[in-house]
PDB file of N, CA and C in Angstrom:
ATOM      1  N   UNK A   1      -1.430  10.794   2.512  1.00  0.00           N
ATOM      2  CA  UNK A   1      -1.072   9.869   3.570  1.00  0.00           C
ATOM      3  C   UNK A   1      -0.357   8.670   2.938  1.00  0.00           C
ATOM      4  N   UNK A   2       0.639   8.425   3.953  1.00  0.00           N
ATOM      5  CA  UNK A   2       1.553   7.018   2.903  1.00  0.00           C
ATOM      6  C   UNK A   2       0.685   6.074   3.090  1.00  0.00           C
ATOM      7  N   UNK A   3       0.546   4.873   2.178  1.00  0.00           N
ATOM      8  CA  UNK A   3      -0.327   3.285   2.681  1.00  0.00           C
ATOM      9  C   UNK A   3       0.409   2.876   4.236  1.00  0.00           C
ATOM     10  N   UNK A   4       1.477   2.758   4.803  1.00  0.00           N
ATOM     11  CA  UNK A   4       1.601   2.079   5.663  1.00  0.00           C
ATOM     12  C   UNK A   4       1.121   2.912   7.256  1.00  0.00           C
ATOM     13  N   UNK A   5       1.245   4.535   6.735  1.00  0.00           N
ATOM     14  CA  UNK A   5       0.439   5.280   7.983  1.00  0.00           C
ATOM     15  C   UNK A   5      -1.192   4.821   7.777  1.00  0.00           C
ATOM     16  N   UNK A   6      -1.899   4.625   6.794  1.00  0.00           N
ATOM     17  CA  UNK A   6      -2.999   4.231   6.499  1.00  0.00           C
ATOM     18  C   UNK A   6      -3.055   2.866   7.255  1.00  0.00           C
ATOM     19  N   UNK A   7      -2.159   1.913   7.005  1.00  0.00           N
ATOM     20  CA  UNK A   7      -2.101   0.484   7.556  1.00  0.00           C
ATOM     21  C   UNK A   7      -2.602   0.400   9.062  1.00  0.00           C
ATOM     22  N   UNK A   8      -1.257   1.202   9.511  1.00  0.00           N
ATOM     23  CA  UNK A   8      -0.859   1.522  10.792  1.00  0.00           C
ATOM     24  C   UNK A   8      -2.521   2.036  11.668  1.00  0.00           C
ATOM     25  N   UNK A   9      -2.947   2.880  10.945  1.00  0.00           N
ATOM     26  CA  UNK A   9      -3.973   3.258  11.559  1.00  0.00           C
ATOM     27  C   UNK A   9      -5.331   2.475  11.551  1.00  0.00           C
ATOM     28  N   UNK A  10      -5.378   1.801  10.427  1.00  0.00           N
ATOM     29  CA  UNK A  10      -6.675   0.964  10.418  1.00  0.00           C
ATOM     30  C   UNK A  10      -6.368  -0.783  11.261  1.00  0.00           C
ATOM     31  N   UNK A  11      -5.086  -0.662  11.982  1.00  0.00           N
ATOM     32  CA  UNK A  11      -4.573  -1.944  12.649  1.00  0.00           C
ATOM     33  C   UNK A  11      -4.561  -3.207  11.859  1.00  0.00           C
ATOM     34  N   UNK A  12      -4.200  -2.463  10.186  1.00  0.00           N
ATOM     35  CA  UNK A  12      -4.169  -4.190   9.763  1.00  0.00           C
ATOM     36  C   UNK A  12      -2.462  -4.606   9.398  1.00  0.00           C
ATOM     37  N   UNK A  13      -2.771  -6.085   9.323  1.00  0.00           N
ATOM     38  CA  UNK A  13      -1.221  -6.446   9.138  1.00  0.00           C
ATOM     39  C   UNK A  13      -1.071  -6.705   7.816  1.00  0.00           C
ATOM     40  N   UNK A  14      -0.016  -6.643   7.185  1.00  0.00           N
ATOM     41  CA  UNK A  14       0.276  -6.747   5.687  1.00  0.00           C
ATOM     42  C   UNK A  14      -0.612  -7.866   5.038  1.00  0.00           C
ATOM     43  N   UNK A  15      -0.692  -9.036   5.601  1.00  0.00           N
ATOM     44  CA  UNK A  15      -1.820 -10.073   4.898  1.00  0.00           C
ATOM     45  C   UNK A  15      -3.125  -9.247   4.660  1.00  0.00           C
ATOM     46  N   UNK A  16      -3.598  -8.739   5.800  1.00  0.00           N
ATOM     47  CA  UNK A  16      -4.603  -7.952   5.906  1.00  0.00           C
ATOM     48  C   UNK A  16      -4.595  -7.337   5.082  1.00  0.00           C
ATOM     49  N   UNK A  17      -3.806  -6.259   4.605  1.00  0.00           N
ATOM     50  CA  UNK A  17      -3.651  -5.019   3.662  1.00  0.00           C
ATOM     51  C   UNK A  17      -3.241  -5.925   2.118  1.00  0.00           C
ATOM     52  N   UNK A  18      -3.154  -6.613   2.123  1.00  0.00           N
ATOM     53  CA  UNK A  18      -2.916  -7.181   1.077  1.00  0.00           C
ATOM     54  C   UNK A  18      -4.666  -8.080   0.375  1.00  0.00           C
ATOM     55  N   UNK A  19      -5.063  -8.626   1.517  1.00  0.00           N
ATOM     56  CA  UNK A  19      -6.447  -9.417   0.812  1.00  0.00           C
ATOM     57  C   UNK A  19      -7.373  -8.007   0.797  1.00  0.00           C
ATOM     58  N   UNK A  20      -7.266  -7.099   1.253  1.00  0.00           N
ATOM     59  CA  UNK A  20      -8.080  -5.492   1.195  1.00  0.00           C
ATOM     60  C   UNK A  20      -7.878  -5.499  -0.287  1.00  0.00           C
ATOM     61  N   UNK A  21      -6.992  -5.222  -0.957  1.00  0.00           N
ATOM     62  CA  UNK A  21      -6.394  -4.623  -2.134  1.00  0.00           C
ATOM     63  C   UNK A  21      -6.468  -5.570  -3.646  1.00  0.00           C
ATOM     64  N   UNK A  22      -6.542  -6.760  -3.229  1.00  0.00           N
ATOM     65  CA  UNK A  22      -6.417  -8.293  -4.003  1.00  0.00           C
ATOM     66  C   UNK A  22      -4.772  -8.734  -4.274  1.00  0.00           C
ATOM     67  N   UNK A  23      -3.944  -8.317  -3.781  1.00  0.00           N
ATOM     68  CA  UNK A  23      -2.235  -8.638  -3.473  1.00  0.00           C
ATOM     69  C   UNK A  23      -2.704 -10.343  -3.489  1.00  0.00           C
ATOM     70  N   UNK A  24      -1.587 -10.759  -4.575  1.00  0.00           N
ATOM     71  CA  UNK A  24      -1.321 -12.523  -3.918  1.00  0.00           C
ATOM     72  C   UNK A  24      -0.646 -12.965  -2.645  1.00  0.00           C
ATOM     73  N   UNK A  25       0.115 -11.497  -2.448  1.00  0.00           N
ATOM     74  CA  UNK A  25       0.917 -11.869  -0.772  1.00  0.00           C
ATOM     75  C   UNK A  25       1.058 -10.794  -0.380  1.00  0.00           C
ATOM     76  N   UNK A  26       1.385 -11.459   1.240  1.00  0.00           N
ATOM     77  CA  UNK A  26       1.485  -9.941   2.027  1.00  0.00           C
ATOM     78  C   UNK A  26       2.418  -9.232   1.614  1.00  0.00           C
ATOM     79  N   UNK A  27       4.101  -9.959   1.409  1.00  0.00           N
ATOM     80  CA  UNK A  27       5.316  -9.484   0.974  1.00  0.00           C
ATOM     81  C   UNK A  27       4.698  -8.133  -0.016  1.00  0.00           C
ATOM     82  N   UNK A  28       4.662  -8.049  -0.917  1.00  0.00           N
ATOM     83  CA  UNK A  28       3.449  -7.387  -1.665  1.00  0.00           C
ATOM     84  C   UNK A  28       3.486  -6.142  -1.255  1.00  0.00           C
ATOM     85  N   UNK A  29       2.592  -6.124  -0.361  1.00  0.00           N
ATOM     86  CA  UNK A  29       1.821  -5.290   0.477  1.00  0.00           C
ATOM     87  C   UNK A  29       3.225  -4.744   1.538  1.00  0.00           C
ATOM     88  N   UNK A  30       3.523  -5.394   1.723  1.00  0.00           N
ATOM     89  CA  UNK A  30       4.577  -4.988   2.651  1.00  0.00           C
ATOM     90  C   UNK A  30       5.899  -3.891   2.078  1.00  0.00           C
ATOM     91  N   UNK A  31       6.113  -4.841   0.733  1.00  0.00           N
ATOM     92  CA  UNK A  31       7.574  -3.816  -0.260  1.00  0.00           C
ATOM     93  C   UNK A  31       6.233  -2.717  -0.361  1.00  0.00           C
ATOM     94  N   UNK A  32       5.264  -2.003  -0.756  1.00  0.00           N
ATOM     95  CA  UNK A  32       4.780  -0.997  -1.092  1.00  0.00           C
ATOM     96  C   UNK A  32       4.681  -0.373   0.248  1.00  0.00           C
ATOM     97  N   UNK A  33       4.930  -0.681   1.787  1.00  0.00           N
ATOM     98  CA  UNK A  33       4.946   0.377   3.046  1.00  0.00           C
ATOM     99  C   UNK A  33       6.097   0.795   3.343  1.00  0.00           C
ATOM    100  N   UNK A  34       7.142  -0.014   2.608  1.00  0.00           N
ATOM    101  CA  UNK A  34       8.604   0.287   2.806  1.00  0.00           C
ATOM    102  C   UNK A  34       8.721   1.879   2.486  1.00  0.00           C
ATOM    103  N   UNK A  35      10.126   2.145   3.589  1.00  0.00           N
ATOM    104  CA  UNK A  35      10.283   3.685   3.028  1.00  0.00           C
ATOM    105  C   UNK A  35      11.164   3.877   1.612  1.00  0.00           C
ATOM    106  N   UNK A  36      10.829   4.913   1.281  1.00  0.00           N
ATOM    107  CA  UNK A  36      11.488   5.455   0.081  1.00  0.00           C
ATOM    108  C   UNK A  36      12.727   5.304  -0.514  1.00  0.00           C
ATOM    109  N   UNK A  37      13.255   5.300   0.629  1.00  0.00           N
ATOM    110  CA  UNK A  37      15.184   4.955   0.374  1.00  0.00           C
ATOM    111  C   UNK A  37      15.146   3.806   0.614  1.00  0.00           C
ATOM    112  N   UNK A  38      14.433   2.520   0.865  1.00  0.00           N
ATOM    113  CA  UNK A  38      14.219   1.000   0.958  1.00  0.00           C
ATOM    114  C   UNK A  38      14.654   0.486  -0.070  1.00  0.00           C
ATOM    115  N   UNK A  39      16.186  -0.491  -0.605  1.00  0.00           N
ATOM    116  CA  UNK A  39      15.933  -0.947  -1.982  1.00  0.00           C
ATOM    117  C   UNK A  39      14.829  -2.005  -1.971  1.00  0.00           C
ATOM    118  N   UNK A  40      14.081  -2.336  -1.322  1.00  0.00           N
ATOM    119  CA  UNK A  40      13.526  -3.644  -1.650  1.00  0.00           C
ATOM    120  C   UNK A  40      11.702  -2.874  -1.787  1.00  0.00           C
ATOM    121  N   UNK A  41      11.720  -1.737  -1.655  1.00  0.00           N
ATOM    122  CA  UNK A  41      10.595  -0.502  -2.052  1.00  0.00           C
ATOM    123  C   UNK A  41      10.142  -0.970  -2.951  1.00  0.00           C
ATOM    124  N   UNK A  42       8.946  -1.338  -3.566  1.00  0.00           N
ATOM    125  CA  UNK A  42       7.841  -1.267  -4.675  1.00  0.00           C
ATOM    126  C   UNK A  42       6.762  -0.437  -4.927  1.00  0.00           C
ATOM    127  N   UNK A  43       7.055  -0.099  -5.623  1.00  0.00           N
ATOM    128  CA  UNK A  43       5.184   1.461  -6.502  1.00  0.00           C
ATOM    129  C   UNK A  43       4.604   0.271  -7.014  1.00  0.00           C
ATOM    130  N   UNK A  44       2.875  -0.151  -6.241  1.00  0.00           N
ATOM    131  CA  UNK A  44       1.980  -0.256  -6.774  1.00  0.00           C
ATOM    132  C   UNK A  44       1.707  -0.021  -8.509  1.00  0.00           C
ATOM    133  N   UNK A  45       1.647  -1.588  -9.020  1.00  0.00           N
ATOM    134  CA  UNK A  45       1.277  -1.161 -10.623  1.00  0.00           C
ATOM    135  C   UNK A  45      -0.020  -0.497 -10.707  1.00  0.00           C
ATOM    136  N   UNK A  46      -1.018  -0.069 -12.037  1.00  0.00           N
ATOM    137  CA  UNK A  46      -1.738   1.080 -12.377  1.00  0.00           C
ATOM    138  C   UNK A  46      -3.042   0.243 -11.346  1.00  0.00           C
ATOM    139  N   UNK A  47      -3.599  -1.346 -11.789  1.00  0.00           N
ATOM    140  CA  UNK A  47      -4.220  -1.709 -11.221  1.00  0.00           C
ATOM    141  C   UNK A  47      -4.594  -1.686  -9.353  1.00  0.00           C
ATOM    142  N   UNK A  48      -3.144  -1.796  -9.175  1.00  0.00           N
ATOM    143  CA  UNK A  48      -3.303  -2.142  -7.767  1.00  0.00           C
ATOM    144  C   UNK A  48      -3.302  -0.846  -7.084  1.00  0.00           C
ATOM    145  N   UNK A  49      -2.864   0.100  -7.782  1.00  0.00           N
ATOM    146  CA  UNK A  49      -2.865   1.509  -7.280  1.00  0.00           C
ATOM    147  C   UNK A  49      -4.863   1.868  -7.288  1.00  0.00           C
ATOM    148  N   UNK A  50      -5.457   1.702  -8.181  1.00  0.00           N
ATOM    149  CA  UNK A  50      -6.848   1.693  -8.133  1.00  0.00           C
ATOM    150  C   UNK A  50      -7.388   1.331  -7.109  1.00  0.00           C
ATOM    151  N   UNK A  51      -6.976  -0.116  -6.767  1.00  0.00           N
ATOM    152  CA  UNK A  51      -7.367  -1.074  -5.595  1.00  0.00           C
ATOM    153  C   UNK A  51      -6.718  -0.018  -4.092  1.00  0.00           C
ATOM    154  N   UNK A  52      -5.886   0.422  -4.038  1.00  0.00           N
ATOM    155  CA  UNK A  52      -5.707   0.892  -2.843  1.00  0.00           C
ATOM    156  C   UNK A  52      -6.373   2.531  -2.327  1.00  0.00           C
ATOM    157  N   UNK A  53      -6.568   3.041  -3.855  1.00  0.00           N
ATOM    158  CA  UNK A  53      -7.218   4.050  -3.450  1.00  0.00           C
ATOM    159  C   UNK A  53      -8.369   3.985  -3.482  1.00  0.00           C
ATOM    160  N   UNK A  54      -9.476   3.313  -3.770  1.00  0.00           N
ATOM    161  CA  UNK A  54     -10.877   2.486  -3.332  1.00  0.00           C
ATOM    162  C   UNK A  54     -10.850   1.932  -2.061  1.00  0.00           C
ATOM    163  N   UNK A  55      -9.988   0.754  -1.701  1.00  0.00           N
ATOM    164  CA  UNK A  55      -9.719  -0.094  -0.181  1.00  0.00           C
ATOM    165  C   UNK A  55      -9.709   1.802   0.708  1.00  0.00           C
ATOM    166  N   UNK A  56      -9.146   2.295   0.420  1.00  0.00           N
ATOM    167  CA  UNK A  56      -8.603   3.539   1.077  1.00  0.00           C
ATOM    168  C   UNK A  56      -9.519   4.695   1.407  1.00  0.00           C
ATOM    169  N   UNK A  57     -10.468   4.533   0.562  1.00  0.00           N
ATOM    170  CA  UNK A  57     -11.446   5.637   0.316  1.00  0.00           C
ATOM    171  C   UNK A  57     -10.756   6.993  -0.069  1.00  0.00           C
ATOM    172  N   UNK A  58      -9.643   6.930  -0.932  1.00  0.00           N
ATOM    173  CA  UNK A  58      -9.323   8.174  -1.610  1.00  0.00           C
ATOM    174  C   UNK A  58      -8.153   8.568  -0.638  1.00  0.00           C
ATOM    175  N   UNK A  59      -7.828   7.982   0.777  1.00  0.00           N
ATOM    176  CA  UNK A  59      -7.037   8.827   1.881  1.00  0.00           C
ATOM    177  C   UNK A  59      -5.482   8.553   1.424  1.00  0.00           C
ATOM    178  N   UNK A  60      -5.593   6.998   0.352  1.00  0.00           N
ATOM    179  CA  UNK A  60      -3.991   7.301  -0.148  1.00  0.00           C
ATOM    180  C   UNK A  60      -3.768   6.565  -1.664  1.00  0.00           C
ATOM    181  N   UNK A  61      -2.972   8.122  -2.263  1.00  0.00           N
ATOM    182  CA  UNK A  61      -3.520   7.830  -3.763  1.00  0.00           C
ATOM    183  C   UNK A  61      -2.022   8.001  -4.506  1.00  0.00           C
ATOM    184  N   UNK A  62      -1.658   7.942  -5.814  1.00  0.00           N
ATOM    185  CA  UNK A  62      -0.727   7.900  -6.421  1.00  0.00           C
ATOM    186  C   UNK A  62       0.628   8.535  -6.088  1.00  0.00           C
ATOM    187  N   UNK A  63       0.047  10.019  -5.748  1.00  0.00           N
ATOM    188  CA  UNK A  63       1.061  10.473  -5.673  1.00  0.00           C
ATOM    189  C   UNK A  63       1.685  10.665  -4.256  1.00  0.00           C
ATOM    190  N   UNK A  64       1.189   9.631  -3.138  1.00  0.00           N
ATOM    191  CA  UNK A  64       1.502   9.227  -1.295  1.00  0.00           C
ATOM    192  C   UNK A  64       3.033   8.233  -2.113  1.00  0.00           C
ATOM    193  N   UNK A  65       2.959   8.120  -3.458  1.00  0.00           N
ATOM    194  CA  UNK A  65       3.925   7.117  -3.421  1.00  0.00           C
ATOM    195  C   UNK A  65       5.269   7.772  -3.643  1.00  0.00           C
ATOM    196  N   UNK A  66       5.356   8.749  -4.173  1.00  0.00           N
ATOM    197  CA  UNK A  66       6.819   9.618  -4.818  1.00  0.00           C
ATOM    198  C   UNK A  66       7.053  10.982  -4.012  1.00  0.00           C
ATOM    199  N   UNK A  67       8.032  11.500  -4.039  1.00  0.00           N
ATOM    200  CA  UNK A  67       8.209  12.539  -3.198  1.00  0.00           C
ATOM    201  C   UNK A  67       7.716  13.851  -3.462  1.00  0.00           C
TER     202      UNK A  67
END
């Protein structure tokens, strides 16, 4: 599952999804829901990728990020 269908479904807004995860900002949180062909797209570093698949309970994990 991508993070932002995850987002989408748990009704939070990028601040939200961002203090879930420990993000300093929503922006953050937001470049990592962007789609794929997005230049302004960001992959979660190793840490924060941890943090989202914990916040997540496993439903979105490393590889929700690459094709």
């Amino acid at each position: 599952m991508k993070l932002n269908e995850w987002r989408l479904s748990k009704k939070l807004s990028y601040r939200d999804l961002a203090y879930k995860v420990g993000a300093k900002h929503a922006t953050i949180a937001r470049r990592w829901c962007l789609a794929e062909d997005h230049p302004q797209r960001l992959i979660p570093n190793t840490d924060y990728m941890k943090s989202i698949m914990l916040a997540t309970q496993g439903a979105v994990n490393a590889n929700d990020f690459y094709n």
